[in-house]
PDB file of N, CA and C in Angstrom:
ATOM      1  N   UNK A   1       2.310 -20.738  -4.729  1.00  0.00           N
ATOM      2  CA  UNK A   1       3.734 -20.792  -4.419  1.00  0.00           C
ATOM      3  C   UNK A   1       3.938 -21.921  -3.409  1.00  0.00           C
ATOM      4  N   UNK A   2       4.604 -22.681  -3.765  1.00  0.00           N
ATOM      5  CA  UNK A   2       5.007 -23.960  -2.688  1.00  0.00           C
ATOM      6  C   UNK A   2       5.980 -23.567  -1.532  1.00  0.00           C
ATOM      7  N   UNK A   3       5.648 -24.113  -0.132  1.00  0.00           N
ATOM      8  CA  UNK A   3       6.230 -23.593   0.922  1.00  0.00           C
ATOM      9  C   UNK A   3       7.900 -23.382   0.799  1.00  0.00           C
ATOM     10  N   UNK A   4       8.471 -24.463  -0.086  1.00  0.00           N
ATOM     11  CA  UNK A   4       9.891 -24.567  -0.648  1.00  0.00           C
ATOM     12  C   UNK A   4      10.376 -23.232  -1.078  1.00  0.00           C
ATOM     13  N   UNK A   5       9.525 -22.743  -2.397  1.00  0.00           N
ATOM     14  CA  UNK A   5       9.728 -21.744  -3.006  1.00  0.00           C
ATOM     15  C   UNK A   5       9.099 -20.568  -2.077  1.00  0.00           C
ATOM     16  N   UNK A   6       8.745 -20.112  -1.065  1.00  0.00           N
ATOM     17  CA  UNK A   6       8.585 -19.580  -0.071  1.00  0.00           C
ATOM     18  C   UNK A   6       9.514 -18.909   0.570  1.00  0.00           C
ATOM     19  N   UNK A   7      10.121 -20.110   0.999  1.00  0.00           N
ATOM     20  CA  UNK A   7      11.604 -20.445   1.901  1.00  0.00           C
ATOM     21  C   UNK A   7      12.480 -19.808   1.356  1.00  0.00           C
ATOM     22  N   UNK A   8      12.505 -19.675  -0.141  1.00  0.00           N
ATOM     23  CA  UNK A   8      14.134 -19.884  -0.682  1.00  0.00           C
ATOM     24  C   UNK A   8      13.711 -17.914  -0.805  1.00  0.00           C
ATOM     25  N   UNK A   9      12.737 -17.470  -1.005  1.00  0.00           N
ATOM     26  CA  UNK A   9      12.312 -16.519  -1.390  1.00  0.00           C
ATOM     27  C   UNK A   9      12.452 -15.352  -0.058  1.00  0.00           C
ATOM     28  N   UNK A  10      12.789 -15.949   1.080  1.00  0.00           N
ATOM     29  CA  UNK A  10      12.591 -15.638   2.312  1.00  0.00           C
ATOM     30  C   UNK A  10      14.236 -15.465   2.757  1.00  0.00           C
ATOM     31  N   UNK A  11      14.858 -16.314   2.361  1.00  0.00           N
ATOM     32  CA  UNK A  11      16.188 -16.391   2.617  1.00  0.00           C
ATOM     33  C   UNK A  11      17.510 -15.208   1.762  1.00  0.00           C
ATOM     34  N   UNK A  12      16.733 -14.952   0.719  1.00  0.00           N
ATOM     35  CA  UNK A  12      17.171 -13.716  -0.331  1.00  0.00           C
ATOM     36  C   UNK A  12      17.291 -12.471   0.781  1.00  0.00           C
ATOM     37  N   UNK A  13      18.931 -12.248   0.957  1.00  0.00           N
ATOM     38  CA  UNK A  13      19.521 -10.911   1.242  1.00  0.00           C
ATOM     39  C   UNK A  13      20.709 -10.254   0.603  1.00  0.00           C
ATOM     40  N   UNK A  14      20.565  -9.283   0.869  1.00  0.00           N
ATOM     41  CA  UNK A  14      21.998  -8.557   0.301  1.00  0.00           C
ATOM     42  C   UNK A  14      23.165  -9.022   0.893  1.00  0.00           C
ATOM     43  N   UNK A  15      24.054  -9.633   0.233  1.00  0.00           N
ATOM     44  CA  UNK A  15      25.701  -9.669   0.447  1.00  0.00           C
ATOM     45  C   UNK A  15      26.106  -8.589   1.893  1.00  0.00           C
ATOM     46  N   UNK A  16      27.340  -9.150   2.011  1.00  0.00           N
ATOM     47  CA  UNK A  16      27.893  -7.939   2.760  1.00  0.00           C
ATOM     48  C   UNK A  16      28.750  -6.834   2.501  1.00  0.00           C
ATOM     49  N   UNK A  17      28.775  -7.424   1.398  1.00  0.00           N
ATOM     50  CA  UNK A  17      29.845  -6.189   0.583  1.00  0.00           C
ATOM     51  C   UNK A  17      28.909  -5.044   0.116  1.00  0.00           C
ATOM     52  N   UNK A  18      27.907  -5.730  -0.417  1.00  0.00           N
ATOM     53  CA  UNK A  18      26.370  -4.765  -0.849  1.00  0.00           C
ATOM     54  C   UNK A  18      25.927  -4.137   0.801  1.00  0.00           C
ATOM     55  N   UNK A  19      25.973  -4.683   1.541  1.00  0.00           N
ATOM     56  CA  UNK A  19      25.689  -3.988   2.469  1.00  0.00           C
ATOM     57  C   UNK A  19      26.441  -2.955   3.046  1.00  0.00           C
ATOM     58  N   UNK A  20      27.303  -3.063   3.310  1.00  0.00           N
ATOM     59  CA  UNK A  20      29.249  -2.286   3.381  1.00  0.00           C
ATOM     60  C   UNK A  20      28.809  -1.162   2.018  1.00  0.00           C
ATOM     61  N   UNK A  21      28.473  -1.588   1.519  1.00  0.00           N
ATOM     62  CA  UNK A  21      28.638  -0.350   0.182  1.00  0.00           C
ATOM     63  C   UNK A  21      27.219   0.403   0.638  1.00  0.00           C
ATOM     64  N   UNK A  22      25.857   0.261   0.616  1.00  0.00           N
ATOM     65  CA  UNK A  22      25.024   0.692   1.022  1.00  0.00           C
ATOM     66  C   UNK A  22      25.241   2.064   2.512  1.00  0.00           C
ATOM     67  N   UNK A  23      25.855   1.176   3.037  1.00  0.00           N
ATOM     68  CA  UNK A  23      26.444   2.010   4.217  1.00  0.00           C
ATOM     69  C   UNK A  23      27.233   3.102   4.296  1.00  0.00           C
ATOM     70  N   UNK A  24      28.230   2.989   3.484  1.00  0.00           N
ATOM     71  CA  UNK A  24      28.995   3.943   2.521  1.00  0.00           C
ATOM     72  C   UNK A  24      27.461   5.152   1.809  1.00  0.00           C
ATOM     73  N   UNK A  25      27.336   4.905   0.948  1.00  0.00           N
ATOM     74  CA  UNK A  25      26.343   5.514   0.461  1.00  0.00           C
ATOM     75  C   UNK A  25      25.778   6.687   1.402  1.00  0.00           C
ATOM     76  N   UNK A  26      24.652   5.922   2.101  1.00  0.00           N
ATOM     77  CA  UNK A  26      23.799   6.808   2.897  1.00  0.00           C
ATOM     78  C   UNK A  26      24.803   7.475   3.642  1.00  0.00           C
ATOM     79  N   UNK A  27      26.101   7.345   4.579  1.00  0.00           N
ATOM     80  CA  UNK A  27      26.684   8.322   5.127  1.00  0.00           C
ATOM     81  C   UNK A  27      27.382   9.514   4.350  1.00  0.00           C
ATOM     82  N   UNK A  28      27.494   9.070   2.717  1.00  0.00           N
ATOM     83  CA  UNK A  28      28.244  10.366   1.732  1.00  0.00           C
ATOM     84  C   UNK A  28      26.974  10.767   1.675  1.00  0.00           C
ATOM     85  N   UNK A  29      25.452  10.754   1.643  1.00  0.00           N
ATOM     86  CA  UNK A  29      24.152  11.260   1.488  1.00  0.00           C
ATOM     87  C   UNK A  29      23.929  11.911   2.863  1.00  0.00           C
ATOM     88  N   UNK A  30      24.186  11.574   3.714  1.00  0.00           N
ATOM     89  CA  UNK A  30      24.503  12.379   5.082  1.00  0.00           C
ATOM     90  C   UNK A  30      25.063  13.419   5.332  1.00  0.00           C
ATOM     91  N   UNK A  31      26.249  13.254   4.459  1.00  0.00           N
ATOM     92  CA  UNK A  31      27.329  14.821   4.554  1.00  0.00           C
ATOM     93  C   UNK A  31      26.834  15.453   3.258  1.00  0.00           C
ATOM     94  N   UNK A  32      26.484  14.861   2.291  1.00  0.00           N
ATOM     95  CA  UNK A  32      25.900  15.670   1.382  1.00  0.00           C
ATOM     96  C   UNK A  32      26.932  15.986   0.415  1.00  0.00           C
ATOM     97  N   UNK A  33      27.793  14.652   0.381  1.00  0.00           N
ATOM     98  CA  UNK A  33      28.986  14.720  -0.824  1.00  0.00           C
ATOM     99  C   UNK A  33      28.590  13.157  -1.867  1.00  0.00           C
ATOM    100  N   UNK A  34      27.702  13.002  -2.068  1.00  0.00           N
ATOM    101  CA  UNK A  34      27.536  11.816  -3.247  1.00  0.00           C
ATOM    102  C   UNK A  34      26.915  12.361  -4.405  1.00  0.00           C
ATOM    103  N   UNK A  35      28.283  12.053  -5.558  1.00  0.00           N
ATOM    104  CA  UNK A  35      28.359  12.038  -6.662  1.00  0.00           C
ATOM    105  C   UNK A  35      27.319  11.497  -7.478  1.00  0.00           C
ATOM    106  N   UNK A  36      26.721  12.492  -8.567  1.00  0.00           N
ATOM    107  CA  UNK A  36      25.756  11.623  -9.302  1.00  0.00           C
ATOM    108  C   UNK A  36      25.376   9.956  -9.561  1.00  0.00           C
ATOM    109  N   UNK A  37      26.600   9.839  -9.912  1.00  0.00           N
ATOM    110  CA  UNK A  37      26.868   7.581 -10.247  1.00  0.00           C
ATOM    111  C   UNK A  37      26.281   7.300  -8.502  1.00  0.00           C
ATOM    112  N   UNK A  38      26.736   8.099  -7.493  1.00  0.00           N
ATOM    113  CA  UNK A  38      26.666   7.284  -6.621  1.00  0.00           C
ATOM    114  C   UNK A  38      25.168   7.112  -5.921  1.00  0.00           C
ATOM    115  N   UNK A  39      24.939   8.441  -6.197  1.00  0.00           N
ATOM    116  CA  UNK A  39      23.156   8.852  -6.169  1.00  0.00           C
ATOM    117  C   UNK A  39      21.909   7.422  -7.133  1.00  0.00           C
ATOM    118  N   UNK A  40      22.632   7.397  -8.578  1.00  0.00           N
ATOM    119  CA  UNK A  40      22.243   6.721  -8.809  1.00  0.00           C
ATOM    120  C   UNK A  40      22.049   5.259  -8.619  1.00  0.00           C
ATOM    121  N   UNK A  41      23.587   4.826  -8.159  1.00  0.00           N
ATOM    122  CA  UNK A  41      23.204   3.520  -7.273  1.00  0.00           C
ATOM    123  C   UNK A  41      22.664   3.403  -5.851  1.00  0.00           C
ATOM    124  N   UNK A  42      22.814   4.517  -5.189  1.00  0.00           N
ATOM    125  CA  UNK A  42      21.792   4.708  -4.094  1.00  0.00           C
ATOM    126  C   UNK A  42      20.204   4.282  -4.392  1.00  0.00           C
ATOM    127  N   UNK A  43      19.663   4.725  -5.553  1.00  0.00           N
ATOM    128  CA  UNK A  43      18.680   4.469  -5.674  1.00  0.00           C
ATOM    129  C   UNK A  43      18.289   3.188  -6.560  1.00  0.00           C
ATOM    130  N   UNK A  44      19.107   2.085  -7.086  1.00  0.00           N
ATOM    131  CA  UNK A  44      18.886   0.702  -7.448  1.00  0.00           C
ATOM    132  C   UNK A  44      19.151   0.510  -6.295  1.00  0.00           C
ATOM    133  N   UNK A  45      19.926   0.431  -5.270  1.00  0.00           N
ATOM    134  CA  UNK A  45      19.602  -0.591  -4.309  1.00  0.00           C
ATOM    135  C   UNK A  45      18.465  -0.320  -3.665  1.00  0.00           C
ATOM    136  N   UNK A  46      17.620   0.929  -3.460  1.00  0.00           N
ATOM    137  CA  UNK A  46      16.632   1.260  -2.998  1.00  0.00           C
ATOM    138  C   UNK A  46      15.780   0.514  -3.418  1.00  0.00           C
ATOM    139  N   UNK A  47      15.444   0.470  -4.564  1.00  0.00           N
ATOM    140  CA  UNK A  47      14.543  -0.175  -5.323  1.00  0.00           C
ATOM    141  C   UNK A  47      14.670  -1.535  -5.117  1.00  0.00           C
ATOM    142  N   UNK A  48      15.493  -2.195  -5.255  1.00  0.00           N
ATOM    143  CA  UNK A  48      15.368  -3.617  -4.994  1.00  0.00           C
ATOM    144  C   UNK A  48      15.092  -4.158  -3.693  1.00  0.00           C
ATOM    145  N   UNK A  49      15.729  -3.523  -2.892  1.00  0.00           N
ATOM    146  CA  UNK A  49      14.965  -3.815  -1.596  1.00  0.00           C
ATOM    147  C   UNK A  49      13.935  -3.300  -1.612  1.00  0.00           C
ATOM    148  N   UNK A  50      13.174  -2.576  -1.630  1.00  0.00           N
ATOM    149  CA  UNK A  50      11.733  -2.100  -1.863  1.00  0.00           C
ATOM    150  C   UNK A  50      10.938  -3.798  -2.635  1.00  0.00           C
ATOM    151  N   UNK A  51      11.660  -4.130  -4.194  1.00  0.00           N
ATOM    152  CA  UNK A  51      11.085  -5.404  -4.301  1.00  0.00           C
ATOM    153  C   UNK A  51      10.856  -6.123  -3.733  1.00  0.00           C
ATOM    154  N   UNK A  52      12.563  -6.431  -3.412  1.00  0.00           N
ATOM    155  CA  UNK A  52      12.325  -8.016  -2.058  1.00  0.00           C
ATOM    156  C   UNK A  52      11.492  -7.812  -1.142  1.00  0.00           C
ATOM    157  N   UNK A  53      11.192  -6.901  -0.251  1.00  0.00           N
ATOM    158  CA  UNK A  53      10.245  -6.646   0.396  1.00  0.00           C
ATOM    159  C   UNK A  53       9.015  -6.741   0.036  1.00  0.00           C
ATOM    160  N   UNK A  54       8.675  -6.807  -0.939  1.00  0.00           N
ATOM    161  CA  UNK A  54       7.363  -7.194  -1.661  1.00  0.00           C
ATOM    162  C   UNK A  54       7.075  -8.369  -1.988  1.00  0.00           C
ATOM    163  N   UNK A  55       8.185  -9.395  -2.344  1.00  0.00           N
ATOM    164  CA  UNK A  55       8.188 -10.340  -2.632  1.00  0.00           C
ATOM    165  C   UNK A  55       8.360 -11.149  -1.686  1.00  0.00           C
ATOM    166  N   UNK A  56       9.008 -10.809  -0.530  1.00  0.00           N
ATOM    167  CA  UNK A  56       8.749 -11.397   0.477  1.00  0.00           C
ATOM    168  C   UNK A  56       7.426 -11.293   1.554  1.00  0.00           C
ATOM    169  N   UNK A  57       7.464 -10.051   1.085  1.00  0.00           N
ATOM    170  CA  UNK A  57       5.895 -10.407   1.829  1.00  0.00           C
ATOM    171  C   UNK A  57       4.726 -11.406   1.604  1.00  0.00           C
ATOM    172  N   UNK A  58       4.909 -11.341   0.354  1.00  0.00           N
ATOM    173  CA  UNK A  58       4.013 -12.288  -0.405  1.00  0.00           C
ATOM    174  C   UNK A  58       4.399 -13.748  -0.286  1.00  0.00           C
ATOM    175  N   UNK A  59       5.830 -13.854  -0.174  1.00  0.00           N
ATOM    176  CA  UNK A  59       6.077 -15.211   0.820  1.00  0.00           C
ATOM    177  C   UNK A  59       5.462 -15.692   1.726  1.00  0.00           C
ATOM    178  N   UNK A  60       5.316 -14.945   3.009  1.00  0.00           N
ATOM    179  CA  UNK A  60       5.490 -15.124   4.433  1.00  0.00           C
ATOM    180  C   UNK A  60       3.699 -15.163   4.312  1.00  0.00           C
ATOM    181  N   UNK A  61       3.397 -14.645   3.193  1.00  0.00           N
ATOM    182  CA  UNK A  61       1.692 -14.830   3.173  1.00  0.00           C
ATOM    183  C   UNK A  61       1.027 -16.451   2.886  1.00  0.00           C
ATOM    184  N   UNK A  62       1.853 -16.699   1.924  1.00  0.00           N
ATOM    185  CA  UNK A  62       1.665 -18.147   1.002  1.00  0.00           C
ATOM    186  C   UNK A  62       2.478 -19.182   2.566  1.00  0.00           C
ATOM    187  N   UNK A  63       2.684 -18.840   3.369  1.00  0.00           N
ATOM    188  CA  UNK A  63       3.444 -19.737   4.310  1.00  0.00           C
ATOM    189  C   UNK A  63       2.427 -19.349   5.653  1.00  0.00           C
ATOM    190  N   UNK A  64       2.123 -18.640   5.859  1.00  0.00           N
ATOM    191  CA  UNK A  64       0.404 -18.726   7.045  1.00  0.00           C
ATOM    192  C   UNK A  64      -0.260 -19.735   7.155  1.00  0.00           C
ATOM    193  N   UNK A  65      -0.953 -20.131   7.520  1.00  0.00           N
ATOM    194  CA  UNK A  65      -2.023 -21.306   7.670  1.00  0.00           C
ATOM    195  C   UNK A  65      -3.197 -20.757   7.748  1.00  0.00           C
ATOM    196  N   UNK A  66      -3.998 -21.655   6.573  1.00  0.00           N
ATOM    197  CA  UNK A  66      -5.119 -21.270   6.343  1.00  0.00           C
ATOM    198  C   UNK A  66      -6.437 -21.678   7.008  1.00  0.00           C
ATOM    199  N   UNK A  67      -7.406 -21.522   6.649  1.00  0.00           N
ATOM    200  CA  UNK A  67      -9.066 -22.212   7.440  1.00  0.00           C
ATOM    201  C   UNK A  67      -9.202 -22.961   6.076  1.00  0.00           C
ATOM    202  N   UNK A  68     -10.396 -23.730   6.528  1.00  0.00           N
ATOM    203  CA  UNK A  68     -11.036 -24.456   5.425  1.00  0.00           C
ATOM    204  C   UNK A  68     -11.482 -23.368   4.439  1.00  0.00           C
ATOM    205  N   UNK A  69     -11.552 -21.929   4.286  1.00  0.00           N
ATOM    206  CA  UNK A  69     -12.283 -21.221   3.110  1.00  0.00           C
ATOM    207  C   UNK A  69     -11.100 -20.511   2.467  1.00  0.00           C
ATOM    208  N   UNK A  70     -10.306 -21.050   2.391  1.00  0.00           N
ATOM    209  CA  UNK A  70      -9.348 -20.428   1.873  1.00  0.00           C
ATOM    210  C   UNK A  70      -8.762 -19.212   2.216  1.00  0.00           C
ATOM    211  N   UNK A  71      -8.720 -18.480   3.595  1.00  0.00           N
ATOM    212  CA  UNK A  71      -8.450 -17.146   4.495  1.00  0.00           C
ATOM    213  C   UNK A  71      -7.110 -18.106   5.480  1.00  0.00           C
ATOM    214  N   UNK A  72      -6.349 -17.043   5.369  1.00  0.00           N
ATOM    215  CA  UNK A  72      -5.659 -17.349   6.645  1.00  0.00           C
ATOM    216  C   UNK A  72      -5.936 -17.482   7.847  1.00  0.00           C
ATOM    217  N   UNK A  73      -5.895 -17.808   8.611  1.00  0.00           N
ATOM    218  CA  UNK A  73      -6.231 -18.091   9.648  1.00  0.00           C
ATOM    219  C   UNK A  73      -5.059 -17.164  10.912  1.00  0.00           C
ATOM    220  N   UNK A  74      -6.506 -16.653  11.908  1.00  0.00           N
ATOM    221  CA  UNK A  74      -5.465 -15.377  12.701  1.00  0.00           C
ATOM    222  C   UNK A  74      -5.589 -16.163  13.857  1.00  0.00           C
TER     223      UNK A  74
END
């Protein structure tokens, strides 16, 4: 992965409207009034952040600095 494609991979967040809605969510999951549909999009956004988080990790890995043996370097 090139440090570019790293970057751009690093910079990937949720909107704020996605976030505003997320927020929404977990507080109707709080009181314990969310509607099936809403349950269910509770849990795609779960999931995708769960991805990005994966995928970003794997960013921030490919962007470390390495030793001559190919190990990152601590």
């Amino acid at each position: 992965m090139s440090p570019e494609s790293a970057q751009a991979i690093l910079s990937l967040r949720f909107s704020p409207s996605d976030e505003r809605r997320m927020r929404e969510l977990m507080e109707k999951n709080n009181q314990g009034i969310m509607a099936p549909d809403e349950q269910a999009e509770m849990e795609a956004f779960r999931r995708i952040g769960s991805f990005l988080a994966i995928v970003q990790a794997t960013a921030r890995l490919h962007l470390k600095p390495h030793d001559g043996n190919g190990h990152s370097a601590a």
